[in-house]
N, C-alpha and C. Protein backbone atom coordinates (compact mmCIF):
# COMPACT_ATOMS: atom_id res chain seq x y z
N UNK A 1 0.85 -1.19 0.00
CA UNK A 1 0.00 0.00 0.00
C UNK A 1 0.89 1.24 0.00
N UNK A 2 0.77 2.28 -1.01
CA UNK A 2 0.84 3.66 -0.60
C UNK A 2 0.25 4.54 -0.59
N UNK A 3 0.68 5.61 0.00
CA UNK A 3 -0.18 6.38 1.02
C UNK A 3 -0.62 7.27 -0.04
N UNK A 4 -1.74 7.93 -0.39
CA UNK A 4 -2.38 9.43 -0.62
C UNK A 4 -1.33 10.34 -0.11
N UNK A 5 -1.97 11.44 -0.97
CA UNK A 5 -1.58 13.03 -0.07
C UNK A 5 -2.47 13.05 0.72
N UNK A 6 -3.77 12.73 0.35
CA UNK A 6 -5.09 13.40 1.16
C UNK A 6 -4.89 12.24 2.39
N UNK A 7 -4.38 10.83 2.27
CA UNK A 7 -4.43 9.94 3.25
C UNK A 7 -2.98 10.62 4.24
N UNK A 8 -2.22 11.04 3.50
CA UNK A 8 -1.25 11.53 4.27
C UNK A 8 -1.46 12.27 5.07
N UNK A 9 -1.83 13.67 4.59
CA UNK A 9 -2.46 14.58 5.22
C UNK A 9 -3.47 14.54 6.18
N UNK A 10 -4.71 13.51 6.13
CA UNK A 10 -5.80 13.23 6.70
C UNK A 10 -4.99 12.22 8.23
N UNK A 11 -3.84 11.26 8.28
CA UNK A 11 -3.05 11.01 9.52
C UNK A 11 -2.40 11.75 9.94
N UNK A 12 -1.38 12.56 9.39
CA UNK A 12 -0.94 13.59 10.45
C UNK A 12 -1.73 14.48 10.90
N UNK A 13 -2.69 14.83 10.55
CA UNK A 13 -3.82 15.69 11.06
C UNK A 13 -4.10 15.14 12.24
N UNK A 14 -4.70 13.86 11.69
CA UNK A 14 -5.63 13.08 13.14
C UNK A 14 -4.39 12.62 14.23
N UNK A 15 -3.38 12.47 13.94
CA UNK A 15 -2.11 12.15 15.14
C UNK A 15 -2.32 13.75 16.03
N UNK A 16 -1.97 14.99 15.44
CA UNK A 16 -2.20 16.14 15.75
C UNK A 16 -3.17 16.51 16.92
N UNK A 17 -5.13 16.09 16.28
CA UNK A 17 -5.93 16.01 16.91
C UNK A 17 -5.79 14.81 17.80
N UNK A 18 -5.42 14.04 17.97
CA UNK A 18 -5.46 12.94 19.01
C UNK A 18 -4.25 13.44 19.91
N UNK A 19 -3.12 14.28 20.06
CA UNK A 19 -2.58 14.82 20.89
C UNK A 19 -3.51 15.88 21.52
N UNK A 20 -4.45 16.94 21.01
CA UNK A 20 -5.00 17.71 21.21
C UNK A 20 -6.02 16.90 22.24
N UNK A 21 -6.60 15.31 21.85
CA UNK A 21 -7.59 15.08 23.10
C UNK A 21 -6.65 14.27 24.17
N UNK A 22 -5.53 14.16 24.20
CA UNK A 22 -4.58 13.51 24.73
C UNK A 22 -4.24 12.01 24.70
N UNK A 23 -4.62 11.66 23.27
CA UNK A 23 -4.31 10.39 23.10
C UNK A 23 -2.63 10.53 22.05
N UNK A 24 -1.67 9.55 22.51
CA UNK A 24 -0.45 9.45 21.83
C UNK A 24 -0.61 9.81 20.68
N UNK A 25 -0.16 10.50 19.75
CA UNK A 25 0.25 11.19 18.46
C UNK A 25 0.14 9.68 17.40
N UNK A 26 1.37 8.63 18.04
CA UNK A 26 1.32 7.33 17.16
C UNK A 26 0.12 6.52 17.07
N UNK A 27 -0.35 6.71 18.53
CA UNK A 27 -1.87 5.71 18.17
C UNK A 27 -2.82 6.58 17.33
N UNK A 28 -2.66 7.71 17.28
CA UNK A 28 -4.22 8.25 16.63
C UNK A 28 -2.87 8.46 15.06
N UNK A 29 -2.44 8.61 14.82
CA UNK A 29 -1.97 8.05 13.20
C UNK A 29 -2.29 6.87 13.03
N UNK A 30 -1.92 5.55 13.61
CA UNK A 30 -2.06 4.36 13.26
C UNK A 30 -3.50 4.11 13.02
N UNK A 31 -4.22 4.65 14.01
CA UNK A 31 -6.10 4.44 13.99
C UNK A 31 -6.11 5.31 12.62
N UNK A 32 -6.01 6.51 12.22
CA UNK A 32 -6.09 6.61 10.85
C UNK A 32 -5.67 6.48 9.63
N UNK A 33 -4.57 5.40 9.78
CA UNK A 33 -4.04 4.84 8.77
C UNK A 33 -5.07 3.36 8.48
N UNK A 34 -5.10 2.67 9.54
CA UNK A 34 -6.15 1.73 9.07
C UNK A 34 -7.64 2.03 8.83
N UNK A 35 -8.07 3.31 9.33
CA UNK A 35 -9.27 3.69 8.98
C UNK A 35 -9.17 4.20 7.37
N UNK A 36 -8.47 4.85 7.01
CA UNK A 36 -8.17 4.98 5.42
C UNK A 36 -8.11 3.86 4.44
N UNK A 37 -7.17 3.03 5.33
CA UNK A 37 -6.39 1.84 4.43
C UNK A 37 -7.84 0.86 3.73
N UNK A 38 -7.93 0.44 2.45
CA UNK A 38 -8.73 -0.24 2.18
C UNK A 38 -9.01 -1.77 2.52
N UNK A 39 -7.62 -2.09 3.15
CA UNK A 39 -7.38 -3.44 3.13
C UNK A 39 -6.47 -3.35 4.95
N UNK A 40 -7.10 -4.95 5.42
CA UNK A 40 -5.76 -4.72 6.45
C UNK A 40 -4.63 -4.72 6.33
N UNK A 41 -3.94 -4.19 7.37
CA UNK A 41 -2.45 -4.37 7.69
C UNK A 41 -1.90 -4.80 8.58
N UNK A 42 -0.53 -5.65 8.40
CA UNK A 42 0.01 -5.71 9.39
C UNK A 42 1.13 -4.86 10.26
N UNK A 43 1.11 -5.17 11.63
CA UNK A 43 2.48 -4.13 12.34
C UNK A 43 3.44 -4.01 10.99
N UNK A 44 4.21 -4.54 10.59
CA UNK A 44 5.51 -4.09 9.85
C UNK A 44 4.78 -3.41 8.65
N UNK A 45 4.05 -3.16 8.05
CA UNK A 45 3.39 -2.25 7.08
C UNK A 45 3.22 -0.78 7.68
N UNK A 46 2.33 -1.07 8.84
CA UNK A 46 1.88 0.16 9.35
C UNK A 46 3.39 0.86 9.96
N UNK A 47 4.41 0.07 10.42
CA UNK A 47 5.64 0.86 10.60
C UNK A 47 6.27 1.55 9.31
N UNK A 48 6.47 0.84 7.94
CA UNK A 48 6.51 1.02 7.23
C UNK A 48 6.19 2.23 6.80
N UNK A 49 5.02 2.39 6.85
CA UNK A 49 4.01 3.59 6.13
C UNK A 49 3.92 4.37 6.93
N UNK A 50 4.03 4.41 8.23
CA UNK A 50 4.07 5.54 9.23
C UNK A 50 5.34 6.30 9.50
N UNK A 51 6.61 5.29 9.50
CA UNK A 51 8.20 5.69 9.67
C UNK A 51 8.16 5.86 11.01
N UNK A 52 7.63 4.79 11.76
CA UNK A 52 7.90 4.76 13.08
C UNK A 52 7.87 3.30 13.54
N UNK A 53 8.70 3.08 15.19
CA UNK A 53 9.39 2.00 15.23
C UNK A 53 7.89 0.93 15.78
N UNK A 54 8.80 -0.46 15.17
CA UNK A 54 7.69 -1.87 15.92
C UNK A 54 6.55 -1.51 16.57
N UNK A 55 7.82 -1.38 17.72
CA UNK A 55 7.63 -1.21 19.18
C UNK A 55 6.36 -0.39 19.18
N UNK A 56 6.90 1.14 18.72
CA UNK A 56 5.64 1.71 19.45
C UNK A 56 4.39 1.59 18.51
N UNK A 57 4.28 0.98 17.63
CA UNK A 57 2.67 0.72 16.27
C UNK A 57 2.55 -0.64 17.51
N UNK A 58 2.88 -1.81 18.00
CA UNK A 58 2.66 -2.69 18.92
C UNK A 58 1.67 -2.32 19.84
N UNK A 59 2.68 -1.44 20.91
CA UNK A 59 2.10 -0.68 21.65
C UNK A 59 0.53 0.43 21.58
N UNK A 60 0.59 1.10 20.47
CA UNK A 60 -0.35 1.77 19.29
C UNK A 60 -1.68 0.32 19.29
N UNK A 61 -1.63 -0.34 18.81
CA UNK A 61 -2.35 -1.72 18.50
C UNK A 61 -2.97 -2.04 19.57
N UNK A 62 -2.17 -2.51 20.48
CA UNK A 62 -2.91 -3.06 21.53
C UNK A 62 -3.93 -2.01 22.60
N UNK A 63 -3.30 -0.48 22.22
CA UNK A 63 -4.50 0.34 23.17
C UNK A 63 -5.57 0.38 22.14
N UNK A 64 -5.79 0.78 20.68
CA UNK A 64 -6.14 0.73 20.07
C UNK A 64 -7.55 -0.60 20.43
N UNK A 65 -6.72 -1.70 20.28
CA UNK A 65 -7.88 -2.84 20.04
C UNK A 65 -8.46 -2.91 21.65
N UNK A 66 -7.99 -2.28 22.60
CA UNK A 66 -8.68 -2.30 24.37
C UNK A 66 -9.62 -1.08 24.02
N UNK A 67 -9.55 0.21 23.31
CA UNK A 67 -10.02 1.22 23.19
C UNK A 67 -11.69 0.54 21.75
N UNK A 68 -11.46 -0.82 21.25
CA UNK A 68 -12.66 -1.07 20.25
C UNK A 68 -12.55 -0.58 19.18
N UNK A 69 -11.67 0.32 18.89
CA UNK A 69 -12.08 1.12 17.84
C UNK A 69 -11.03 0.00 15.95
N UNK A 70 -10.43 -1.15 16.99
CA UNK A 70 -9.59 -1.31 16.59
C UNK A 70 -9.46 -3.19 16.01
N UNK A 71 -9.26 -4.07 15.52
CA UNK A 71 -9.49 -5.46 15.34
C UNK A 71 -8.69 -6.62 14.79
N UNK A 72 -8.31 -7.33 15.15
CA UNK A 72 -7.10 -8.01 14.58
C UNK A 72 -8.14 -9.08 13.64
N UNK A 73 -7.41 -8.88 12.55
CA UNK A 73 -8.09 -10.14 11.89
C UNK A 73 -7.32 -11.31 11.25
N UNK A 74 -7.59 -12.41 10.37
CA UNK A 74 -6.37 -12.96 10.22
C UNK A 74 -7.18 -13.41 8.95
N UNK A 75 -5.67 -13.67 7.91
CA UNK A 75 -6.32 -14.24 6.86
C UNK A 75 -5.70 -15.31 6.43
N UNK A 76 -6.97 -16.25 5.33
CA UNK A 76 -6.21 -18.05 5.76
C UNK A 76 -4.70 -17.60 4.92
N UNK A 77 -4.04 -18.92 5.28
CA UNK A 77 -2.68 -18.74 4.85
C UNK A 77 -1.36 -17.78 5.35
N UNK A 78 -1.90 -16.53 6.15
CA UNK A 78 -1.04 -15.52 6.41
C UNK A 78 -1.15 -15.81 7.87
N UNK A 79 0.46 -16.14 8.12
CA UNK A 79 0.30 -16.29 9.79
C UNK A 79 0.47 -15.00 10.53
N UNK A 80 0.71 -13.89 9.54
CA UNK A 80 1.15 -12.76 10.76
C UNK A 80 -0.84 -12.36 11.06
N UNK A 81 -0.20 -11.44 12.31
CA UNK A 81 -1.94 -10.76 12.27
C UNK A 81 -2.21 -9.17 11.51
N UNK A 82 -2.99 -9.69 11.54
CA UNK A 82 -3.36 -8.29 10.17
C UNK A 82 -4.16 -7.14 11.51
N UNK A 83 -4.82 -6.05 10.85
CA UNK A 83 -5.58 -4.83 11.99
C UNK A 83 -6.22 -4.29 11.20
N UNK A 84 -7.61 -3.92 11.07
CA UNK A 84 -8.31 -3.12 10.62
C UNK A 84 -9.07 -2.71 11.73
N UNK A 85 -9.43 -0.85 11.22
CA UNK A 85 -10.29 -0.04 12.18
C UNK A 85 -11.77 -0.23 11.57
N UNK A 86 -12.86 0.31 12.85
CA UNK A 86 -13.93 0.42 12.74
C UNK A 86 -14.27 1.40 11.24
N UNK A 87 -15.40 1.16 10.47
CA UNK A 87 -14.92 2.20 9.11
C UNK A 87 -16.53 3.07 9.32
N UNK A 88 -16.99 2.53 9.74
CA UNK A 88 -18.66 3.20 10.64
C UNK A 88 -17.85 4.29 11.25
N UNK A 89 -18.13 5.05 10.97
CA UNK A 89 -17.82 6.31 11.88
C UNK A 89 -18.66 6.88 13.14
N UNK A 90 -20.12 6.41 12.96
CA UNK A 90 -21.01 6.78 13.78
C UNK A 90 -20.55 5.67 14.65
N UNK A 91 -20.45 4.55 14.39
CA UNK A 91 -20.03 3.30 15.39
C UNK A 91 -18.70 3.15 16.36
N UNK A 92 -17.45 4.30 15.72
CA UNK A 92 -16.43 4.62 15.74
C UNK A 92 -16.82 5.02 16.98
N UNK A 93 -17.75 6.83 16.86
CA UNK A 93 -18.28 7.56 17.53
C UNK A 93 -18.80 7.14 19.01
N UNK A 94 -19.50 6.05 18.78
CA UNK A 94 -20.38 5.93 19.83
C UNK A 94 -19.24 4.51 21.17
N UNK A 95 -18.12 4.13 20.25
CA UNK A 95 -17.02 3.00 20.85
C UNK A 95 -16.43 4.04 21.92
N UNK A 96 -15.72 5.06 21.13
CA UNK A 96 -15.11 6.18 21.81
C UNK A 96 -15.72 6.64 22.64
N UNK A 97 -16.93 7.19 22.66
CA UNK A 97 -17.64 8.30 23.74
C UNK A 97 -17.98 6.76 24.87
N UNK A 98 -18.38 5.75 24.59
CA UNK A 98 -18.33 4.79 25.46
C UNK A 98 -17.34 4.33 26.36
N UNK A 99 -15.83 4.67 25.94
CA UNK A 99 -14.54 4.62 26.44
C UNK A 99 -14.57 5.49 27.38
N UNK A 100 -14.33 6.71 26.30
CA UNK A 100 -14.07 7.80 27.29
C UNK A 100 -15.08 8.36 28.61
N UNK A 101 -16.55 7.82 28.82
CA UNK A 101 -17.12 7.56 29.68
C UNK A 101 -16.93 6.45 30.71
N UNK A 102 -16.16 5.45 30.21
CA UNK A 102 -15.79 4.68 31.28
C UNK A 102 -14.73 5.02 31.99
N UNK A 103 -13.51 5.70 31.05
CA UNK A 103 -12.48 5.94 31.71
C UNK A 103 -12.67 7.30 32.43
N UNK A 104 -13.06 7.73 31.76
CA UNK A 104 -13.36 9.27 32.47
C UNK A 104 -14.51 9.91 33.26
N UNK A 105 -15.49 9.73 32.98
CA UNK A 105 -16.49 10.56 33.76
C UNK A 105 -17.53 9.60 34.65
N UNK A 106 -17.04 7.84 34.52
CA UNK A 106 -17.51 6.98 35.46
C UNK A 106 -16.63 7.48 37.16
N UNK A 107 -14.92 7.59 36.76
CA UNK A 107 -14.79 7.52 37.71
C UNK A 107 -15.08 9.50 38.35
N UNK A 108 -15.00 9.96 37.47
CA UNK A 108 -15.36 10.96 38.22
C UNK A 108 -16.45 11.70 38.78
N UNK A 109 -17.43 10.61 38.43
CA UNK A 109 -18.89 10.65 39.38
C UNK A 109 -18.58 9.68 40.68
N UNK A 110 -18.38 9.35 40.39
CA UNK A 110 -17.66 8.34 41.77
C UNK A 110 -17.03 9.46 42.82
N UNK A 111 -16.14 10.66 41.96
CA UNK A 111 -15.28 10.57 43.14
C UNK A 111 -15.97 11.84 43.88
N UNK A 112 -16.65 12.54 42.64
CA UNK A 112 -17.95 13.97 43.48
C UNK A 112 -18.49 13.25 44.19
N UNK A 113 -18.94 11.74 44.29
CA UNK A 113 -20.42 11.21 45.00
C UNK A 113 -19.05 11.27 46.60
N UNK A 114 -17.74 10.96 46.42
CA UNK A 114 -17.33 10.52 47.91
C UNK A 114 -17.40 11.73 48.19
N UNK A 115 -16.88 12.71 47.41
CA UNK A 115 -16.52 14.53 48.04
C UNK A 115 -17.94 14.90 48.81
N UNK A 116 -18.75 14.91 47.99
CA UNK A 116 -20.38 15.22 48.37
C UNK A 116 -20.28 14.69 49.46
N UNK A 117 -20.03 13.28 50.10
CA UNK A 117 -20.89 12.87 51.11
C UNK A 117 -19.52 12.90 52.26
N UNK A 118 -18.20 13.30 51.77
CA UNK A 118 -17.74 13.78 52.60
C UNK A 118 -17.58 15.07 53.32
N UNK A 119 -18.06 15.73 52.28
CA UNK A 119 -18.54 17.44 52.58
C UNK A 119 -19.59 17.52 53.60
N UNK A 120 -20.53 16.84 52.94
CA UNK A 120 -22.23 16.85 54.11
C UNK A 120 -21.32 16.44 55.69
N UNK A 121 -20.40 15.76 55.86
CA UNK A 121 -20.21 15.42 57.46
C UNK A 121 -19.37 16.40 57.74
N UNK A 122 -19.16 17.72 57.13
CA UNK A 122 -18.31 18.51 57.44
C UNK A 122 -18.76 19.76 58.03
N UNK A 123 -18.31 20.67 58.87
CA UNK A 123 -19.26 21.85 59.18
C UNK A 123 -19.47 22.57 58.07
N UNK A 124 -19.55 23.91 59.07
CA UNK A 124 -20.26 25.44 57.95
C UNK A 124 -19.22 25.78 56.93
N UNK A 125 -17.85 25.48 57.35
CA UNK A 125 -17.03 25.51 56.51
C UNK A 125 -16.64 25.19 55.27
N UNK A 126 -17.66 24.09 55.17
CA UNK A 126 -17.49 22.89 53.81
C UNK A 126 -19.06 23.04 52.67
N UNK A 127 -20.10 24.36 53.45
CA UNK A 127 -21.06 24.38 52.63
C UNK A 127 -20.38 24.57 51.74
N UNK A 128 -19.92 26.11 51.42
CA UNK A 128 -19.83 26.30 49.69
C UNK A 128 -18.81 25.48 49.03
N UNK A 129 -17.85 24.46 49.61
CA UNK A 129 -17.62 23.66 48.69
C UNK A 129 -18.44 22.24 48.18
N UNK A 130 -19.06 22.36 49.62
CA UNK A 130 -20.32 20.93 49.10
C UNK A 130 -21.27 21.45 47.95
N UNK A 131 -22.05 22.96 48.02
CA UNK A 131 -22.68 23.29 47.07
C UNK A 131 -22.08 23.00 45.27
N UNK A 132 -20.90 23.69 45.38
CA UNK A 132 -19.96 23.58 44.02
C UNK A 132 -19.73 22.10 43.98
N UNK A 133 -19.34 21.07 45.24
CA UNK A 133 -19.24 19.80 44.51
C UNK A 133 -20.64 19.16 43.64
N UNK A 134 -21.57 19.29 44.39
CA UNK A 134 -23.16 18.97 44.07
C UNK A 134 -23.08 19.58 42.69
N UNK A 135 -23.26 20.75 42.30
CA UNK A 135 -23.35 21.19 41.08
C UNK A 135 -22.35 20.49 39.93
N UNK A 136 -21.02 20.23 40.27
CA UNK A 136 -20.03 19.30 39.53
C UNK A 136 -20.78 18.15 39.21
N UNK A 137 -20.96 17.36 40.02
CA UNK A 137 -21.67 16.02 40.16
C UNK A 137 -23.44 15.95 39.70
N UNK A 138 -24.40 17.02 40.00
CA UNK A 138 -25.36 17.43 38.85
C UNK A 138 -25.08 17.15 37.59
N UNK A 139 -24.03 17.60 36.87
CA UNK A 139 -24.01 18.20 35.36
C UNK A 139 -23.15 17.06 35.04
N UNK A 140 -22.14 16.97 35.47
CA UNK A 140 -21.42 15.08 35.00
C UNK A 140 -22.51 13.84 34.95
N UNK A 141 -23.32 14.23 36.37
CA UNK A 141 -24.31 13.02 35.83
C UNK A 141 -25.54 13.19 34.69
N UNK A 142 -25.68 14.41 34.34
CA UNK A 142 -26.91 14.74 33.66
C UNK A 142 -25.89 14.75 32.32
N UNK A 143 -24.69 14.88 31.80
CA UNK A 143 -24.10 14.63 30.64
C UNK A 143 -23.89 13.18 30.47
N UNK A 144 -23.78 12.47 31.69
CA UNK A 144 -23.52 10.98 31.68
C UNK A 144 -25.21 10.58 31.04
N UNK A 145 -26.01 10.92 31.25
CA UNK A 145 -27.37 10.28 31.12
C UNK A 145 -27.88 10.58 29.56
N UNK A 146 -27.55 11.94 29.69
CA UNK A 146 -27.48 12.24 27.76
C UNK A 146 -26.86 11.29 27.04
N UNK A 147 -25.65 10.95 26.99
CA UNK A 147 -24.78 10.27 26.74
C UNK A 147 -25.69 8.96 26.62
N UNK A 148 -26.23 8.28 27.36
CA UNK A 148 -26.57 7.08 27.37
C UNK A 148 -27.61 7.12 26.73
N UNK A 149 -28.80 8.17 26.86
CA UNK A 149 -30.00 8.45 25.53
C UNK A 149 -29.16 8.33 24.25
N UNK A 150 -28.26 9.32 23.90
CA UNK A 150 -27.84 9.27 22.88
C UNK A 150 -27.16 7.98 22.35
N UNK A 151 -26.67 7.03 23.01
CA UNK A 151 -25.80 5.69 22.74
C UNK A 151 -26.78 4.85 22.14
N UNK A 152 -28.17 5.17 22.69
CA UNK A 152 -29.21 4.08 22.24
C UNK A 152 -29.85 4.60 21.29
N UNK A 153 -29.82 5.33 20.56
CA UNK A 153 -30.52 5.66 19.16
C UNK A 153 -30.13 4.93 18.17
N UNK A 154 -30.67 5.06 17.21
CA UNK A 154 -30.36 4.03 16.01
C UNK A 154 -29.12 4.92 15.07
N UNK A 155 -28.31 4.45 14.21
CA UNK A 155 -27.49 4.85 13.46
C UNK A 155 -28.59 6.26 12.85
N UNK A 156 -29.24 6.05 12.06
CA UNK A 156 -29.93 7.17 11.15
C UNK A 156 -31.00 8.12 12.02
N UNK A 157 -31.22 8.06 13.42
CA UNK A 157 -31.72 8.89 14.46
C UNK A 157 -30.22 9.98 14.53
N UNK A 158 -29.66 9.44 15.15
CA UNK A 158 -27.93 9.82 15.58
C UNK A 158 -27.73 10.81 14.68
N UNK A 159 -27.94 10.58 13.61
CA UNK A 159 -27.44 11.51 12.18
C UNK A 159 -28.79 12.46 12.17
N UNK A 160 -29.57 12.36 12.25
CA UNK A 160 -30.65 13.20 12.31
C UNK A 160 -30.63 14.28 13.54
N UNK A 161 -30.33 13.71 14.61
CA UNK A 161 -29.76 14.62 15.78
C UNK A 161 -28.68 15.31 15.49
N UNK A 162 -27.73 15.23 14.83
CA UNK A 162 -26.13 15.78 14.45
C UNK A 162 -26.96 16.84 14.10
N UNK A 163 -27.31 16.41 12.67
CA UNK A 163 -28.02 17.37 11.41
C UNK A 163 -28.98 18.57 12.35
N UNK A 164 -29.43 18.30 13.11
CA UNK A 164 -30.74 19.24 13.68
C UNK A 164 -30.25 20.02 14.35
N UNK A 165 -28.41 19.80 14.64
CA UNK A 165 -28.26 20.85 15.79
C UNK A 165 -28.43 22.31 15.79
N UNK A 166 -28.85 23.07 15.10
CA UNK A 166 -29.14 24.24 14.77
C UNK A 166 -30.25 24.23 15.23
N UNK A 167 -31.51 23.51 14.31
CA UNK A 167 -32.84 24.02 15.17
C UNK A 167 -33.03 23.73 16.32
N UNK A 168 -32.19 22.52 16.94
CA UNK A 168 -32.45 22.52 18.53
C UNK A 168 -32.30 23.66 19.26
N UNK A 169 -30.79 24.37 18.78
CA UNK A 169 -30.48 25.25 19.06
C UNK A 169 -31.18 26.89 19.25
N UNK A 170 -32.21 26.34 18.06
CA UNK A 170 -32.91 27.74 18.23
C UNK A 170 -34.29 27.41 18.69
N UNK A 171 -34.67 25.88 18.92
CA UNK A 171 -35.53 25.93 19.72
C UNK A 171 -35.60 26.20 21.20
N UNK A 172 -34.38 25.90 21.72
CA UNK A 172 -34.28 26.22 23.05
C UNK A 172 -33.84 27.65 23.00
N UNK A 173 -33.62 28.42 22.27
CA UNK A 173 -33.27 30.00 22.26
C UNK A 173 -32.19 30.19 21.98
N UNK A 174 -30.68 29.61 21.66
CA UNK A 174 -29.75 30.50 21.17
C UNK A 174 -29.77 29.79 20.08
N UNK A 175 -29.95 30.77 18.92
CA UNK A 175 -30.16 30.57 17.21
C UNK A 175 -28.50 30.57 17.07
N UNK A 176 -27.67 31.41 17.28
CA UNK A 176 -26.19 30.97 17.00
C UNK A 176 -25.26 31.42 18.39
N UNK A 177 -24.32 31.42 18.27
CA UNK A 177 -23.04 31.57 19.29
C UNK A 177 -23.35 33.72 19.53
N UNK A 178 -23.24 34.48 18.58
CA UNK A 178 -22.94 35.34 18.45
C UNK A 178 -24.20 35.96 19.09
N UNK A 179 -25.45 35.13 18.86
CA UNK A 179 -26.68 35.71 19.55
C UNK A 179 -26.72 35.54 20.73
N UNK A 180 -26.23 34.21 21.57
CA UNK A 180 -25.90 34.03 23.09
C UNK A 180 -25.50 34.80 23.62
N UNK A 181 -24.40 35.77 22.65
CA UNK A 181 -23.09 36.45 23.25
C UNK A 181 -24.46 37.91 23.15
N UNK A 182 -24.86 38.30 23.08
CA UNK A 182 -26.19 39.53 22.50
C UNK A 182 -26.54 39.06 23.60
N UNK A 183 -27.57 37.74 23.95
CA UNK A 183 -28.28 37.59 25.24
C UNK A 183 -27.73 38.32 26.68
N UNK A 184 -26.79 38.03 26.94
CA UNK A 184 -25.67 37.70 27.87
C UNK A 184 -25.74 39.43 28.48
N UNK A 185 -25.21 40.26 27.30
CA UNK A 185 -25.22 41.22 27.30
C UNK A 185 -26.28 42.87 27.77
């Protein structure tokens, strides 16, 4: 396989953006090299085509395939293992935000629920931080619950919700960003 410009361009981008959400630079190239790639690959290809070592496309792979987004497959005759990514993007979508809810905002409802109920046994001193924890722990759990409405929609609901975000937007009252910023005012 060789690479596009636009495939070129389209992985260092996404290595870029995957530093930006703080995932390794190499794993979010490798996830968009096999999301491009038409066909699987194996580690020594994807080193190949990336110009980076074994080791870390290995490493890359295995968070990759713990993260779902990611799949070893094998084909008859070829003993190495091959990798292809999820190519559903909405499915991509919904693997990820499922991750990153487990790793992230499971435990950090957990840890407002101990603050909260260690605050409440605390005096007068600890209201206004119990208030601000409560409000933390409000809005994590009420994004956690969205989150889970949204996980259960069907593929072509999902896309219909994307698509609508404007009129939601102006059904609940801010028609754009610039008019919020007018409200406010």
């Amino acid at each position: 396989m060789k690479l596009t410009p636009a495939a070129k361009k389209f992985v260092l981008h996404w290595g870029e953006m995957g530093q930006a959400w703080g995932i390794n630079r190499t794993m979010a190239q490798v996830h968009a090299l096999l999301f491009v790639s038409p066909e699987s690959l194996d580690a020594e290809e994807i080193s190949l085509l990336l110009d980076v070592s074994r080791s870390n496309v290995s490493t890359s792979l295995r968070e990759l395939i713990t993260w779902g987004v990611v799949r070893r497959v094998h084909i008859i005759g070829d003993r190495r293992d091959r990798f292809e990514a999820l190519k559903d993007v909405f499915e991509t979508f919904r693997v990820i935000m499922a991750e990153r809810r487990r790793r992230e905002m499971d435990p950090t409802i957990a840890l407002l629920e101990h603050c909260v109920s260690e605050a409440n046994t605390g005096g007068p001193n600890d209201a206004y931080t119990r208030e601000q924890l409560e409000k933390m722990l409000e809005f994590t759990q009420l994004v956690t619950q969205w989150y889970n409405s949204i996980d259960r929609l069907p593929t072509p609901a999902l896309q219909q919700l994307f698509k609508g975000g404007a009129k939601l937007a102006k059904l609940f009252g801010t028609a754009t960003p610039s008019a919020n910023a007018e409200n406010k005012s």
